[in-house]
Structures are given as structure tokens and as C-alpha cells.
Protein backbone atom coordinates (compact mmCIF):
# COMPACT_ATOMS: atom_id res chain seq x y z
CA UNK A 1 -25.61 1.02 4.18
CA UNK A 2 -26.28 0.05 7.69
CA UNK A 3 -27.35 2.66 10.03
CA UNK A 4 -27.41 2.74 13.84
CA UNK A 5 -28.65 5.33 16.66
CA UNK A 6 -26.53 7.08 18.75
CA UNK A 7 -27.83 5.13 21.67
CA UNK A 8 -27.11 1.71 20.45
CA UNK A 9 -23.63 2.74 19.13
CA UNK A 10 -23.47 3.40 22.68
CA UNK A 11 -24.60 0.50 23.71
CA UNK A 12 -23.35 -1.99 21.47
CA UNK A 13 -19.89 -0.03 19.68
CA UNK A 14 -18.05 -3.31 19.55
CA UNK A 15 -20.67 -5.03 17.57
CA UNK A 16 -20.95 -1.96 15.30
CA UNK A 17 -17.00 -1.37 14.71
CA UNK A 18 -16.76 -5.44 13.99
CA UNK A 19 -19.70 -4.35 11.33
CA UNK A 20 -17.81 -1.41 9.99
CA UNK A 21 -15.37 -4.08 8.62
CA UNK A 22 -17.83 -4.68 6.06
CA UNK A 23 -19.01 -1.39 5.04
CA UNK A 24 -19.92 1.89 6.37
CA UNK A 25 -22.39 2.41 9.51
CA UNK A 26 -24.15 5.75 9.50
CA UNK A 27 -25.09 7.01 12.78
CA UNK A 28 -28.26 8.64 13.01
CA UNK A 29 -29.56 11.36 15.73
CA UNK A 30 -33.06 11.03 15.18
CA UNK A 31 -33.40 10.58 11.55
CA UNK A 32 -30.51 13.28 10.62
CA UNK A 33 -27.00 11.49 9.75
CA UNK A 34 -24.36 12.95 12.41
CA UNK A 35 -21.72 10.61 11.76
CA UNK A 36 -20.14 7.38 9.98
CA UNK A 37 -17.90 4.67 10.70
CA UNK A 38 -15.25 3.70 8.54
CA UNK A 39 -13.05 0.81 9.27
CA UNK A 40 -9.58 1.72 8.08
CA UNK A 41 -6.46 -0.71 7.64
CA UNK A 42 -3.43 0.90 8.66
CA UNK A 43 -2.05 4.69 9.72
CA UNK A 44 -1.57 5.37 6.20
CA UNK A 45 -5.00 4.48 5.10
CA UNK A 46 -6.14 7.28 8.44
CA UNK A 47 -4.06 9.71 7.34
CA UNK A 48 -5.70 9.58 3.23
CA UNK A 49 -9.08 9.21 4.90
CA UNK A 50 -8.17 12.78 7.36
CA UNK A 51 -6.75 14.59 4.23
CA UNK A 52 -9.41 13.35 2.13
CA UNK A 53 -11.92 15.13 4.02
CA UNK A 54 -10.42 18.47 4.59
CA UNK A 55 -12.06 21.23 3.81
CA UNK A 56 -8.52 23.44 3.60
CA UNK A 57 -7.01 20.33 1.26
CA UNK A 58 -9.93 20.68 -0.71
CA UNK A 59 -9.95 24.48 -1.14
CA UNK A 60 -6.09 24.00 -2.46
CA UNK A 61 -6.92 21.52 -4.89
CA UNK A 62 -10.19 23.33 -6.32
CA UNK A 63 -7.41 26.42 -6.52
CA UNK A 64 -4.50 24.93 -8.25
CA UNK A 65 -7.41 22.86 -10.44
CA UNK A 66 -8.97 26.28 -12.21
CA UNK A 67 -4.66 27.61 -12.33
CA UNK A 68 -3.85 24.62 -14.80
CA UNK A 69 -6.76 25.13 -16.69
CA UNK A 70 -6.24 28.95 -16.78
CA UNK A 71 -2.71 27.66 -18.22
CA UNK A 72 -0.80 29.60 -14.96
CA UNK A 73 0.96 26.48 -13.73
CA UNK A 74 3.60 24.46 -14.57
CA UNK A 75 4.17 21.70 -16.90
CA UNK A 76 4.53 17.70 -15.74
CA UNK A 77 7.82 18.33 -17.67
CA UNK A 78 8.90 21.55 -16.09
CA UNK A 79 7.82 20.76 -12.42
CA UNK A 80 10.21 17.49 -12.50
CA UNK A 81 13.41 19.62 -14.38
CA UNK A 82 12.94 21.78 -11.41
CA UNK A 83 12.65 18.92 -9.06
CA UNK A 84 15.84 17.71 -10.38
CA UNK A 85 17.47 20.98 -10.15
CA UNK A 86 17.02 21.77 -6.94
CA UNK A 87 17.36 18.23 -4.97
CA UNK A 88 19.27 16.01 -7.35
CA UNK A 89 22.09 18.34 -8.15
CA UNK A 90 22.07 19.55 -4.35
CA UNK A 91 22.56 15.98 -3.32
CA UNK A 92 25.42 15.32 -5.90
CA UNK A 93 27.51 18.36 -3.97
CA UNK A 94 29.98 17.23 -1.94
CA UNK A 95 29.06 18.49 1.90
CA UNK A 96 32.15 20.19 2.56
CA UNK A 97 31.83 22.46 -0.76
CA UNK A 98 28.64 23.56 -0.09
């Protein structure tokens, strides 16, 4: 992985986001990692990189993770017949009998 000093990114942060394009560029204060660049593609590709990384998303997962194996959540099978139930028969309803 290619690495970089604060003070070039400074001085040369064209160079190194043309280089991200090809992989990773850790920047280094001192010899501690502070930082990385990441080239991304599109706002989509951002927005999986930002959720990705957060520490809230990641606390939600790890809890819903140890509920399915504990057995308390719901089933592929059930979660979709409730899916159904709720949206698809609430969007079959006429609007002026609802």
C-alpha cells in the first residue's frame, strides 16, 4: 500500500488522489497512520463506504447478529409475509377507501 506524509499530501494531493485510483494511500503523521485515501466511483459507492465505517451501523448489526442466533428474530419467510402485508396490500387499496 502506498503511503504518503501529511506534508506531501499537502504538497502534491493531485498526484496522490490520481494514485488513489489504483489503490489505497495511507497518510502517515510521523510513522502513526492518521488517515487513507480511497478513490470511490460514484455517490452510491460514498454512501456504502460512510455506512460501512460507522461505528452506530456497526453496533446495530453486531446487535441484531447475536438476536438471530439467540433465535429472537424473525424468519427470511416471516419478515417478507409481513412485508407484503403491510405495503403490498396497502398499495392494492383504492385511495379514496382508505
Amino acid at each position: 500500500m502506498k503511503t504518503a506524509s501529511v506534508s506531501d499530501i499537502r504538497a502534491r494531493l493531485t498526484e496522490y488522489l490520481a494514485e488513489a485510483t489504483h489503490g489505497p494511500v495511507l497518510i502517515l503523521e510521523g510513522n502513526r497512520p492518521i488517515a487513507a485515501l480511497i478513490a470511490i466511483s460514484d455517490a452510491e459507492e460514498a454512501e456504502r463506504l460512510t455506512m460501512a465505517l460507522s461505528p452506530e451501523l456497526g453496533s446495530l448489526l453486531d446487535t441484531r447478529a447475536e438476536e438471530i442466533r439467540q433465535g429472537g428474530a424473525l424468519s427470511h419467510e416471516e419478515f417478507w409475509r409481513l412485508v407484503d402485508e403491510r405495503y403490498c396490500s396497502a398499495a392494492e387499496t383504492p385511495a379514496d377507501e382508505a
